[in-house]
Protein backbone atom coordinates (compact mmCIF):
# COMPACT_ATOMS: atom_id res chain seq x y z
CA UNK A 1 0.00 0.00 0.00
CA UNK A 2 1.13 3.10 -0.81
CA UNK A 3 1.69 5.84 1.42
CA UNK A 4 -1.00 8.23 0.15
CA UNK A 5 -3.02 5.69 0.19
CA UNK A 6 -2.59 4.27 3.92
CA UNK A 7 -2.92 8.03 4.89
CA UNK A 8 -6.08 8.30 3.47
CA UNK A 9 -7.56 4.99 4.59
CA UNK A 10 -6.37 5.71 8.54
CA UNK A 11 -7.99 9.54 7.87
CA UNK A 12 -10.92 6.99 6.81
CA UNK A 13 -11.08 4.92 10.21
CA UNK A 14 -10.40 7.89 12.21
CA UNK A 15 -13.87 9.54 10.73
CA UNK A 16 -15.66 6.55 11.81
CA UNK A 17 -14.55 7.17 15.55
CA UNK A 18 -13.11 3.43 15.46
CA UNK A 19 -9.48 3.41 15.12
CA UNK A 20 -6.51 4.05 17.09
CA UNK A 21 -4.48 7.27 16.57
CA UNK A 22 -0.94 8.02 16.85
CA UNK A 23 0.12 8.81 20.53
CA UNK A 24 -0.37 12.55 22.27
CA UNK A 25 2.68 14.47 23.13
CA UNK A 26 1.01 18.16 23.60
CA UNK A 27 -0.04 19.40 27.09
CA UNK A 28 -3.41 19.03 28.31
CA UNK A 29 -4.37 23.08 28.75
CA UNK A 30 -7.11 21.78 31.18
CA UNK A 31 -5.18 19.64 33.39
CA UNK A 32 -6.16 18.98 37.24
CA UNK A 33 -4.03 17.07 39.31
CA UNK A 34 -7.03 16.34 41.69
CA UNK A 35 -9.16 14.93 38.70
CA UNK A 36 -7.90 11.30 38.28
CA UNK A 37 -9.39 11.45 34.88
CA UNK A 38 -7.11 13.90 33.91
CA UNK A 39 -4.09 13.64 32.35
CA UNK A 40 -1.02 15.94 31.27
CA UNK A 41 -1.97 15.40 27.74
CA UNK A 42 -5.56 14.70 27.59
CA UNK A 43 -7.97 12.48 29.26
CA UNK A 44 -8.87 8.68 30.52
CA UNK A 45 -11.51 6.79 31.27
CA UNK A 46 -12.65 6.55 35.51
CA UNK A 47 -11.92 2.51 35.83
CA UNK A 48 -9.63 0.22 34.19
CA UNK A 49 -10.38 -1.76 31.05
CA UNK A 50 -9.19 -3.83 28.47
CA UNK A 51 -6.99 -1.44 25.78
CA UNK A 52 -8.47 -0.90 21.94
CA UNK A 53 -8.28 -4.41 20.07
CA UNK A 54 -6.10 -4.29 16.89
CA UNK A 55 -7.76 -2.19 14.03
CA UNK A 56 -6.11 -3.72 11.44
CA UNK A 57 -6.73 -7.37 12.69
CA UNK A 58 -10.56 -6.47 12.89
CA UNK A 59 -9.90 -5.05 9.23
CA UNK A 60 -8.78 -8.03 8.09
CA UNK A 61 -11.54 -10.24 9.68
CA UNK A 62 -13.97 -8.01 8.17
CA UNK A 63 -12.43 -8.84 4.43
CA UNK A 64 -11.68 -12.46 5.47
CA UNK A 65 -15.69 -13.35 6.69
CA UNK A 66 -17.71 -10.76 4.26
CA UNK A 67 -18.81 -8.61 7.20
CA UNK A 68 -20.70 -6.58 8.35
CA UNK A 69 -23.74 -9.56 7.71
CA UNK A 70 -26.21 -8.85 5.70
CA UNK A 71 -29.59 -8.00 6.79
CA UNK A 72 -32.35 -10.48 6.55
CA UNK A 73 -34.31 -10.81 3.29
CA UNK A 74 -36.91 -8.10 2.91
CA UNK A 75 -36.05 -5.95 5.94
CA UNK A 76 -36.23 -2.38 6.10
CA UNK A 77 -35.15 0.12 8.55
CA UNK A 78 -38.25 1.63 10.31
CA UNK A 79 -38.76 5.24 9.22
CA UNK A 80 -42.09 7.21 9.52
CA UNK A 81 -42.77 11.03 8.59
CA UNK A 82 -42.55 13.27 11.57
CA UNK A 83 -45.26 15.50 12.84
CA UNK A 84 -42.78 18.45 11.72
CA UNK A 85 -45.81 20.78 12.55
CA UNK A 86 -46.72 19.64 15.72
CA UNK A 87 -42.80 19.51 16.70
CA UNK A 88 -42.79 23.10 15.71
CA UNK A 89 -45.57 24.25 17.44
CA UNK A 90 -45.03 22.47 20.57
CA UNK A 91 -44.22 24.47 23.29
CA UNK A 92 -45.03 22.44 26.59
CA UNK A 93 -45.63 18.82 26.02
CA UNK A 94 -42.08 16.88 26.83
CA UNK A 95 -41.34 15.27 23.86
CA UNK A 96 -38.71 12.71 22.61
CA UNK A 97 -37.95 12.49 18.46
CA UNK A 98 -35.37 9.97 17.18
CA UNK A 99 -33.47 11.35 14.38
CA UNK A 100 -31.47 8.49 13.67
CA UNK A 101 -28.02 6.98 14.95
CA UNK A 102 -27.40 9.45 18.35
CA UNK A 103 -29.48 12.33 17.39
CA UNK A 104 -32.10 12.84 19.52
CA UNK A 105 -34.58 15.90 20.12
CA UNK A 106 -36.09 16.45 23.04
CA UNK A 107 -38.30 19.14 24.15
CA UNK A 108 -39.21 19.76 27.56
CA UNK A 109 -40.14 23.23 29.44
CA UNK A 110 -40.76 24.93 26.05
CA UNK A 111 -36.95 24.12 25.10
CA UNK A 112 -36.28 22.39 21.68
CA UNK A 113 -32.41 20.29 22.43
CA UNK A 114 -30.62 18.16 19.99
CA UNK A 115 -27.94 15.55 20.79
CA UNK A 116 -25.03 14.71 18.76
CA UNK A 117 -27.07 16.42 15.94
CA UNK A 118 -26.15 14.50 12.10
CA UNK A 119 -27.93 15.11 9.46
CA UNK A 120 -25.32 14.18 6.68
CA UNK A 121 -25.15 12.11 4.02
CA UNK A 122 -21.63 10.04 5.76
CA UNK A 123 -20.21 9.33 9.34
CA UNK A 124 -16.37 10.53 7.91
CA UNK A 125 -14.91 13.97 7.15
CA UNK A 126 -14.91 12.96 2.80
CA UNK A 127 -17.88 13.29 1.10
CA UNK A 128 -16.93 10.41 -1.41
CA UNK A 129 -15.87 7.69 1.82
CA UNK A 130 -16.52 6.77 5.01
CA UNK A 131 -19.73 4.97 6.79
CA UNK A 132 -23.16 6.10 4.93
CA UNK A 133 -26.31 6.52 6.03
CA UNK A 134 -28.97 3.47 4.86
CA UNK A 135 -31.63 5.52 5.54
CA UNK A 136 -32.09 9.70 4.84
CA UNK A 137 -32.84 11.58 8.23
CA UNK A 138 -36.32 11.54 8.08
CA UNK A 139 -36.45 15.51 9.00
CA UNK A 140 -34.25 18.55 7.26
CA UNK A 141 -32.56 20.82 9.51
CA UNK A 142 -34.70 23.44 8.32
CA UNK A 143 -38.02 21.68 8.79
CA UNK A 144 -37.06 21.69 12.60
CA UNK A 145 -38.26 23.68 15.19
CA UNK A 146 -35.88 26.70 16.50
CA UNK A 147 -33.10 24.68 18.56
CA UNK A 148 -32.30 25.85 21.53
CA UNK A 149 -29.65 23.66 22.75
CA UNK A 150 -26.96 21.26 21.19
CA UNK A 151 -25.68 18.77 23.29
CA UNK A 152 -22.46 17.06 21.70
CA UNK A 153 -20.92 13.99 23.78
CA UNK A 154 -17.45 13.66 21.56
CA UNK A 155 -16.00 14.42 18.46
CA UNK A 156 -16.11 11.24 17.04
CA UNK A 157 -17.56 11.80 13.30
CA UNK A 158 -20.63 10.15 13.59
CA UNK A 159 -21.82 11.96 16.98
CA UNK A 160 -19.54 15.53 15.68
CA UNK A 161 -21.11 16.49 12.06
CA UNK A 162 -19.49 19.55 10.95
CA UNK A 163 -22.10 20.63 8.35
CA UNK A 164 -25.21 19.87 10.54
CA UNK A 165 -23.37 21.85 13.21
CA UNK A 166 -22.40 24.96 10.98
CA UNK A 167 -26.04 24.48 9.75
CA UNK A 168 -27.95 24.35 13.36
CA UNK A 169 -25.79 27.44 13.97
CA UNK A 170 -27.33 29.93 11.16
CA UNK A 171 -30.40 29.11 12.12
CA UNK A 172 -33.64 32.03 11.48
CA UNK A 173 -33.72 33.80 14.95
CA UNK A 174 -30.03 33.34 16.41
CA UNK A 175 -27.63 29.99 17.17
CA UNK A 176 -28.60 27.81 20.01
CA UNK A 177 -26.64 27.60 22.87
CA UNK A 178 -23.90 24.39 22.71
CA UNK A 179 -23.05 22.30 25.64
CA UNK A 180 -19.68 20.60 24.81
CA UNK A 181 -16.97 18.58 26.79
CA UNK A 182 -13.74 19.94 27.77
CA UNK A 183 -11.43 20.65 24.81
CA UNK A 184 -14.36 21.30 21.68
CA UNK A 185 -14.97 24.95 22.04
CA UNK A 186 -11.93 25.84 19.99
CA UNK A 187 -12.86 22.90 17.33
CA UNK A 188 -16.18 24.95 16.84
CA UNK A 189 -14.49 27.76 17.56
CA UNK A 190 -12.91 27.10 14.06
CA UNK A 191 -15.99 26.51 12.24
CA UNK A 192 -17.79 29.85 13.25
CA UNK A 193 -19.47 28.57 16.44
CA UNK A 194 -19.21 30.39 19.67
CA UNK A 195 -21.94 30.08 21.90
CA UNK A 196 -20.56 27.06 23.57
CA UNK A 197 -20.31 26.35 27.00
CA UNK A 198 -17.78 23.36 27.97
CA UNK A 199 -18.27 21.35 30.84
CA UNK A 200 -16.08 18.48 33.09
CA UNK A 201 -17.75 15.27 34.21
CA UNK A 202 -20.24 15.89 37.33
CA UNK A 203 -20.06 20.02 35.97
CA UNK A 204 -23.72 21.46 35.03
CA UNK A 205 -25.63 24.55 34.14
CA UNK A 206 -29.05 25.93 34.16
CA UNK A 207 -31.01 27.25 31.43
CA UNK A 208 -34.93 28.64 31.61
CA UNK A 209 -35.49 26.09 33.97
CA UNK A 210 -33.98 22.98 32.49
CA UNK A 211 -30.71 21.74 34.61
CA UNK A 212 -27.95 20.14 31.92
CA UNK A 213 -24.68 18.11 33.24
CA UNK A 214 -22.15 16.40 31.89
CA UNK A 215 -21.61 12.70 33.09
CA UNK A 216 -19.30 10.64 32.93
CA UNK A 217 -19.29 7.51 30.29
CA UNK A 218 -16.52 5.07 29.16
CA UNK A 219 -15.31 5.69 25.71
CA UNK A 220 -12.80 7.78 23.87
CA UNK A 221 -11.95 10.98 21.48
CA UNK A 222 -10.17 11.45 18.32
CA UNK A 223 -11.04 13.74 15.43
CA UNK A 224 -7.59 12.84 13.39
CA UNK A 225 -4.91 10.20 14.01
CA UNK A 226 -3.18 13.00 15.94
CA UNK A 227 -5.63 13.87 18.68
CA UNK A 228 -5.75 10.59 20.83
CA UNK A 229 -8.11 11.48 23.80
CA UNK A 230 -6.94 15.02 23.63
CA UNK A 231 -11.02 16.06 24.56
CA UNK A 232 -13.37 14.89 26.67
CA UNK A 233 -16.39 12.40 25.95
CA UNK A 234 -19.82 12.14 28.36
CA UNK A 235 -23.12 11.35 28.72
CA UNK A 236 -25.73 13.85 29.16
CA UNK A 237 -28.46 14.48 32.29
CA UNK A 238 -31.79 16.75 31.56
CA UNK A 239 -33.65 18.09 34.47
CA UNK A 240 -36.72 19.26 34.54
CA UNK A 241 -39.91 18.88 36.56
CA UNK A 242 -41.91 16.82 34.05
CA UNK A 243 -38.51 15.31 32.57
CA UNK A 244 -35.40 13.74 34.04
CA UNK A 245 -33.67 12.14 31.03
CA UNK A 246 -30.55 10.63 30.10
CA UNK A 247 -28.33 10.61 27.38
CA UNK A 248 -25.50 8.18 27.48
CA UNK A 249 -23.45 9.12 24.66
CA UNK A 250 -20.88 6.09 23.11
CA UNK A 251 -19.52 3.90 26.02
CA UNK A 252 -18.24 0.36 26.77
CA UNK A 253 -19.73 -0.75 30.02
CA UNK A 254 -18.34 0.41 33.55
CA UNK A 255 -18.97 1.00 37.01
CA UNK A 256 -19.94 4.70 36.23
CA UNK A 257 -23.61 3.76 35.74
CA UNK A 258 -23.75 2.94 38.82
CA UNK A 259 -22.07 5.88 40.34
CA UNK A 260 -24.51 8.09 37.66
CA UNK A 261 -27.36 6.15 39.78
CA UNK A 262 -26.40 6.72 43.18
CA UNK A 263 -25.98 10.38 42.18
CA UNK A 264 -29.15 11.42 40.39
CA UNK A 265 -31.30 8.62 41.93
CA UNK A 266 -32.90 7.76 38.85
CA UNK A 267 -34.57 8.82 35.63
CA UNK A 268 -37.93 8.99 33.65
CA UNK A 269 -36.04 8.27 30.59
CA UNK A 270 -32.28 7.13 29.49
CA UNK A 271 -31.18 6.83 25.55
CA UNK A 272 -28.93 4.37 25.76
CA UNK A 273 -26.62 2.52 22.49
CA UNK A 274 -27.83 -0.81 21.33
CA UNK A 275 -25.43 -0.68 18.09
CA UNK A 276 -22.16 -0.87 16.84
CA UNK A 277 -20.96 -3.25 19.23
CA UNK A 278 -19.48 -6.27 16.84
CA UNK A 279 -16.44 -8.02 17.49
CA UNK A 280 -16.92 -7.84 21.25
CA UNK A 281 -12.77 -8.42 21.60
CA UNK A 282 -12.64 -4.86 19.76
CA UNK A 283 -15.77 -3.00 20.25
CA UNK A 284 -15.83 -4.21 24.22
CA UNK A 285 -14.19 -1.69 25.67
CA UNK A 286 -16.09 1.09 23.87
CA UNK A 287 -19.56 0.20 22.59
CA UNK A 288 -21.97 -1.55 24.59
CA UNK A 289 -23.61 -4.53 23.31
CA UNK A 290 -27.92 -4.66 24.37
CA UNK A 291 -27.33 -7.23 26.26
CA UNK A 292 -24.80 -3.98 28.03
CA UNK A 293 -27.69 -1.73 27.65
CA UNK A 294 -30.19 -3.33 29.49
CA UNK A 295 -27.84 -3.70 32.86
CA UNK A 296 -27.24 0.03 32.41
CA UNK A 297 -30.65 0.76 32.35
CA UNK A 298 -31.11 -1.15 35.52
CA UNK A 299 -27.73 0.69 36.80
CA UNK A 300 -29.17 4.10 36.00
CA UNK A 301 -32.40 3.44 37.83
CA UNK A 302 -34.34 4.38 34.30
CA UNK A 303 -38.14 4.13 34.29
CA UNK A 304 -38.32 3.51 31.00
CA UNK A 305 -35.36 3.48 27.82
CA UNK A 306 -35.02 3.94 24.24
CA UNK A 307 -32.08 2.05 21.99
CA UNK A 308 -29.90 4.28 20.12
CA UNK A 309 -26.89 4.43 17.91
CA UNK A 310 -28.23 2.14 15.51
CA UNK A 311 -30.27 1.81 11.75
CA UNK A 312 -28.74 4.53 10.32
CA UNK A 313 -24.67 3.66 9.71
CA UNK A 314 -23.46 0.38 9.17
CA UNK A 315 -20.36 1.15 11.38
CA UNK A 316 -19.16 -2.59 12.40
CA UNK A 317 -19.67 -6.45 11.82
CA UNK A 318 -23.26 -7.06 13.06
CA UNK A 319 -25.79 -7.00 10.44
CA UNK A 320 -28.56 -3.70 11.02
CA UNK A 321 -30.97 -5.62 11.24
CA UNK A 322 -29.27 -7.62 14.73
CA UNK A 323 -29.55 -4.90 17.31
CA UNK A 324 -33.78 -4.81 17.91
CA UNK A 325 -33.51 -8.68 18.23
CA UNK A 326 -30.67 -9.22 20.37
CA UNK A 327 -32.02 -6.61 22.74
CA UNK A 328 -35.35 -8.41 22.46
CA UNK A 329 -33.35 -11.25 23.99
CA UNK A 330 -31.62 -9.26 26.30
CA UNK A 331 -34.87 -7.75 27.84
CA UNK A 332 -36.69 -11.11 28.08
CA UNK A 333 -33.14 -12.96 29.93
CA UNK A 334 -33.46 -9.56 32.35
CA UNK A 335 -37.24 -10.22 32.83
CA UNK A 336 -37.86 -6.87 32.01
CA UNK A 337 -41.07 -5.94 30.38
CA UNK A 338 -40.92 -4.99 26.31
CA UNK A 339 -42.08 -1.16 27.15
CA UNK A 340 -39.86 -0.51 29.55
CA UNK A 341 -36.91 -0.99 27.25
CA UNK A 342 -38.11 0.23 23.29
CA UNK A 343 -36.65 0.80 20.23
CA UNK A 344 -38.20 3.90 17.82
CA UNK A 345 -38.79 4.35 14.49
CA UNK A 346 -36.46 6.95 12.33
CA UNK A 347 -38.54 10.22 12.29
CA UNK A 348 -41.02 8.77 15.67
CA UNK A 349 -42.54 11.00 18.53
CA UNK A 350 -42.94 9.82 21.96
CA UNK A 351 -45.07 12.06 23.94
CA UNK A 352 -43.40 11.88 27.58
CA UNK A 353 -47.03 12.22 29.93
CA UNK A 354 -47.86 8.82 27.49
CA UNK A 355 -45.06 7.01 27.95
CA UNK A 356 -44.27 7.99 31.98
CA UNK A 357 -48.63 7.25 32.33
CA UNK A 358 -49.92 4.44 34.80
């Protein structure tokens, strides 16, 4: 291979968030000492776990055994039209709207928030390579309702979309406000965004009424092979009177469920990954399986959950159509009830007083 072209295909990986990057030599301008997740040059996860597989064996396997599987004859991705209208005109009913992959939108207390808002076309900084979408987002950015806040767990490529970003940001009547982790103001910074407010793990802030913090989650960052964990990845917690929700960005499983738990004492609502989660000796450490999922809705304390981060990138081996039935499995091993743990369709409203009634 030549060297152009190994650059190009490790620029490749790198968009898709799933390979390793060169190591980090530059000092880490928001170092603490007293934060053990801190480091000189960037950040770490809160408990030990195994180290990132080898890329380029799980490259090879890939090639070797035809992956990712194919779906099962005649399925579809679910995807129905969004009440774009009512989502507009909403302005008190909590709501939840899967987007696709991460991007949810959730309105509560008259607030309109996106998380890890994509809209394009691929999960990868080319517009010719990278993971693509199988399905269109099922709403444009323009057919949304204002936004008020972004809520952006990492920088990975398919959670970090510059052009949905840039796009969220001209909005008619003013940008909305962006809640990053450490490190990402000066990446949007750089694209023209600056009405960004970064948080640590356990930090928060208030906003007409709705509480947001950063949590903690067990992953990594890397927006080229040079970056290695140089920002900071989370989970998200809403609070509001009729809404406590979480959001639990991309993370292998850990202890820090728990301690996210303990902390908040539970929650009406988590968004939790069911996707991406195939080899288990390389996705393990950083992409919960549903079988994952459903013992950190139980860690959580979460009334009720919805599976995300799946159905709209074919990102690793398991075929799209293997996520709703493993966590089917996964929900009937746990004895929990098939409500309390659901999957949506692309484009699909969930009225919050319907879901949370007796």
């Amino acid at each position: 291979m030549s060297r152009t072209r190994l650059a190009f295909v490790v620029l490749a990986l790198a968009a898709a968030g799933l390979a390793g990057t060169c190591a980090n030599t530059d000092v880490n301008p928001y170092y603490d000492p007293a934060k053990p997740h801190h480091t000189p040059v960037g950040f770490r996860n809160n408990y030990p776990h195994p180290a990132k597989g080898n890329f380029w064996k799980w490259r090879y396997e890939q090639w070797r055994d035809g992956l990712p599987k194919p779906p099962a004859s005649g399925y579809t991705v679910p995807v129905v039209a969004p009440d774009a209208a009512y989502l507009r005109a909403n302005g008190s009913e909590p709501t939840v709207t899967w987007l696709g992959h991460a991007t949810l939108l959730v309105q509560v207390g008259g607030m309109n928030i996106l998380t890890d808002p994509h809209f394009g076309d691929r999960a990868s900084p080319f517009s010719f390579a990278g993971p693509k979408r199988v399905v269109p987002p099922p709403i444009r950015i323009e057919d949304l309702p204002r936004i008020d806040v972004v809520l952006v767990s990492h920088n990975h490529y398919d959670h970090l979309d510059e052009e949905s970003v840039v796009r969220l940001n001209a909005q008619p009547g003013g940008p909305p406000r962006f809640y990053v982790p450490l490190g990402l103001k000066p990446w949007l910074a750089g694209v023209g965004i600056t009405r960004v407010e970064e948080l640590d793990w356990w930090e928060s802030r208030r906003l007409d009424g709705v509480e947001v913090h950063l949590v903690p989650a067990q992953h990594w960052s890397a927006r080229t092979p040079w970056d290695d964990n140089r920002t900071l990845w989370g989970g998200f917690v809403l609070l509001h009177p009729k809404l406590r929700f979480y959001y639990s960005g991309d993370t292998g499983y850990s202890k820090d469920f728990e301690d996210i738990g303990r902390r908040f004492g539970g929650f009406d609502l988590a968004a939790i990954p069911v996707g991406a989660y195939e080899p288990r000796w390389f996705m393990g450490p950083q992409h919960v399986n549903p079988e994952e999922a459903v013992r950190i809705h139980r860690d959580v304390k979460a009334r009720y959950s919805v599976g995300v981060h799946w159905g709209t990138f074919e990102l690793t081996d398991e075929s799209i159509d293997e996520p709703p039935a493993k966590l089917a499995a996964a929900r009937a091993s746990a004895g929990l009830a098939p409500e309390r743990f659901f999957l949506m369709a692309h484009g699909e409203t969930r009225r919050i007083a319907d879901l949370l009634a007796p």
